[in-house]
C-alpha atoms as a PDB file:
ATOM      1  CA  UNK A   1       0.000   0.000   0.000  1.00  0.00           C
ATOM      2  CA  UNK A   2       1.660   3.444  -0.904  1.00  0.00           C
ATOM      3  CA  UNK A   3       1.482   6.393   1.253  1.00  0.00           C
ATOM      4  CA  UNK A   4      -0.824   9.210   0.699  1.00  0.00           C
ATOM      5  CA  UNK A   5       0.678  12.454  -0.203  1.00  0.00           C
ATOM      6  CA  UNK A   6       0.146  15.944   1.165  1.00  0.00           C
ATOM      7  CA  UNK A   7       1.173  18.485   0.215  1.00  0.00           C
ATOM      8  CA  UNK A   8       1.648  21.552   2.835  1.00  0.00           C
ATOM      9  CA  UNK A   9       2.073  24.788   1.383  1.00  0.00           C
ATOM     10  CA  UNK A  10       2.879  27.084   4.491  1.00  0.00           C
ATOM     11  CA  UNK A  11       5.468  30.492   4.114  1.00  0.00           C
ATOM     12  CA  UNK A  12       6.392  30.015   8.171  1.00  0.00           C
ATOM     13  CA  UNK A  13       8.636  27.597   9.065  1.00  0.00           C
ATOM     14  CA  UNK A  14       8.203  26.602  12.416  1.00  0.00           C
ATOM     15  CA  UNK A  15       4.346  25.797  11.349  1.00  0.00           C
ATOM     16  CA  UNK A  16       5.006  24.343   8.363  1.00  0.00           C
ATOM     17  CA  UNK A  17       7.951  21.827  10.336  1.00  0.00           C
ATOM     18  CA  UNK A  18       5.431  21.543  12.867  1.00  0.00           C
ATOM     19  CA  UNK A  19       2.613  19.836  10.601  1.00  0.00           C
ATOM     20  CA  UNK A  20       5.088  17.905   8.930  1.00  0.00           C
ATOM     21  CA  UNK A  21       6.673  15.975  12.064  1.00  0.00           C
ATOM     22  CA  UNK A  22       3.318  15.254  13.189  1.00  0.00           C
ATOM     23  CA  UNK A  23       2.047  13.627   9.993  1.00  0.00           C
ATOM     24  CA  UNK A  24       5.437  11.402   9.366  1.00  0.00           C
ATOM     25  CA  UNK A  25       4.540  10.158  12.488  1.00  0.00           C
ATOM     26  CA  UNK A  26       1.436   9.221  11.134  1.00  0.00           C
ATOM     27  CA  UNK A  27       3.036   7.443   7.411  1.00  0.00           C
ATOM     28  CA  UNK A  28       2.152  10.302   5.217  1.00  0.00           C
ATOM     29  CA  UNK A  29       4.384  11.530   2.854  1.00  0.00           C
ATOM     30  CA  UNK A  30       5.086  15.088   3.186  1.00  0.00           C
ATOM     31  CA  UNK A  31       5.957  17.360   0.157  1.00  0.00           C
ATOM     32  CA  UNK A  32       6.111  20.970   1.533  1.00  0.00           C
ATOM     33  CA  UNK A  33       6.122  24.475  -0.070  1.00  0.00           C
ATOM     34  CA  UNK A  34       6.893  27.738   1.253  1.00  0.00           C
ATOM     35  CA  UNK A  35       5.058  29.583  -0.933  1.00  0.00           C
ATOM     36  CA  UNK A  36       2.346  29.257  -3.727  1.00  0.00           C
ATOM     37  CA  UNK A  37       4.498  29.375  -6.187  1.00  0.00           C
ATOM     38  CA  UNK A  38       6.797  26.728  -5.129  1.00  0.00           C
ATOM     39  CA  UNK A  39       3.089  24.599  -4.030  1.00  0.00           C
ATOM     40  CA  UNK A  40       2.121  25.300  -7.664  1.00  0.00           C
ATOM     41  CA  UNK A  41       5.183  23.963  -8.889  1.00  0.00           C
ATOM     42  CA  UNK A  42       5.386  21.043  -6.889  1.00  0.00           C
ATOM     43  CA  UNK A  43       0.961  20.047  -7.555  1.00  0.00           C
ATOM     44  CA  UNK A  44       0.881  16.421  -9.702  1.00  0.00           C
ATOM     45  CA  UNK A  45      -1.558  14.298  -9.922  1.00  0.00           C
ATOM     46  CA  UNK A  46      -0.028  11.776  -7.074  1.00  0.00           C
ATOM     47  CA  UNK A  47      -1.196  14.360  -4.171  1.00  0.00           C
ATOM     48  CA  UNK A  48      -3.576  13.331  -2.157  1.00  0.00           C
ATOM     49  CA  UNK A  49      -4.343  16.406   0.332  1.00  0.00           C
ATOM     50  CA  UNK A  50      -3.131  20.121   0.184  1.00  0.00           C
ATOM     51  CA  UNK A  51      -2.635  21.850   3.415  1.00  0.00           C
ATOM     52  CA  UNK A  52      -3.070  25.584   2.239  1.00  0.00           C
ATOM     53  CA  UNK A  53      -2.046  28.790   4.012  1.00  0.00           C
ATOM     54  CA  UNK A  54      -4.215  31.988   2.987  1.00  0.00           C
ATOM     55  CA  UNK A  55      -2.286  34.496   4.380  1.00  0.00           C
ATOM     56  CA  UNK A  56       0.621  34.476   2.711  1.00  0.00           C
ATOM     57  CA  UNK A  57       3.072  37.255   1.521  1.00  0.00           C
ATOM     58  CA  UNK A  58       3.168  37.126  -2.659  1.00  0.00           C
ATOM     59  CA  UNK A  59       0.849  35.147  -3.890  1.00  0.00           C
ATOM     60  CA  UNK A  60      -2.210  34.584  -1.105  1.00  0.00           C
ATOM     61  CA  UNK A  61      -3.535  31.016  -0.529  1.00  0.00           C
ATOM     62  CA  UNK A  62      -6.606  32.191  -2.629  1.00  0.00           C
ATOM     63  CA  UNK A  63      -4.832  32.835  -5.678  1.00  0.00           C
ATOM     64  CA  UNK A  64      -2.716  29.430  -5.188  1.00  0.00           C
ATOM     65  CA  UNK A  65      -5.918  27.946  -5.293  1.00  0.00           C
ATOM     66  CA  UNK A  66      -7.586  29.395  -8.302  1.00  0.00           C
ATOM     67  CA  UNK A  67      -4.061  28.434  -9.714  1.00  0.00           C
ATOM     68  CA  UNK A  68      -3.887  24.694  -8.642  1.00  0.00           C
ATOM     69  CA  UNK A  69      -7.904  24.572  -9.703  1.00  0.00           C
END
């Protein structure tokens, strides 16, 4: 059985490091972003869940969205 995928797209890195130990822990593959750029880049088809900031400096988590939509 392969892992699901998520895909955390979060600019501060304490949160974002936070959120990823704690789903490791739990066998999910973790694919992060620090930005919605580099979450836009980094969207395939293999992920499962994204784990979206809004407030963001750049590009907001509501134009990532309409982006990865």
């Amino acid at each position: 059985m392969s892992k699901y995928k998520i895909l955390i797209i979060e600019d501060d890195d304490d949160i974002r490091t936070s959120i990823k130990m704690l789903l490791q822990s739990e066998n999910f593959e973790i694919i992060e972003a620090s930005n919605g750029n580099i979450g836009v880049e980094k969207f395939n088809d293999s992920i499962n869940l994204i784990i979206l900031d809004i407030m963001m400096p750049g590009m907001s988590g509501d134009e990532t969205l309409v982006k990865l939509k």
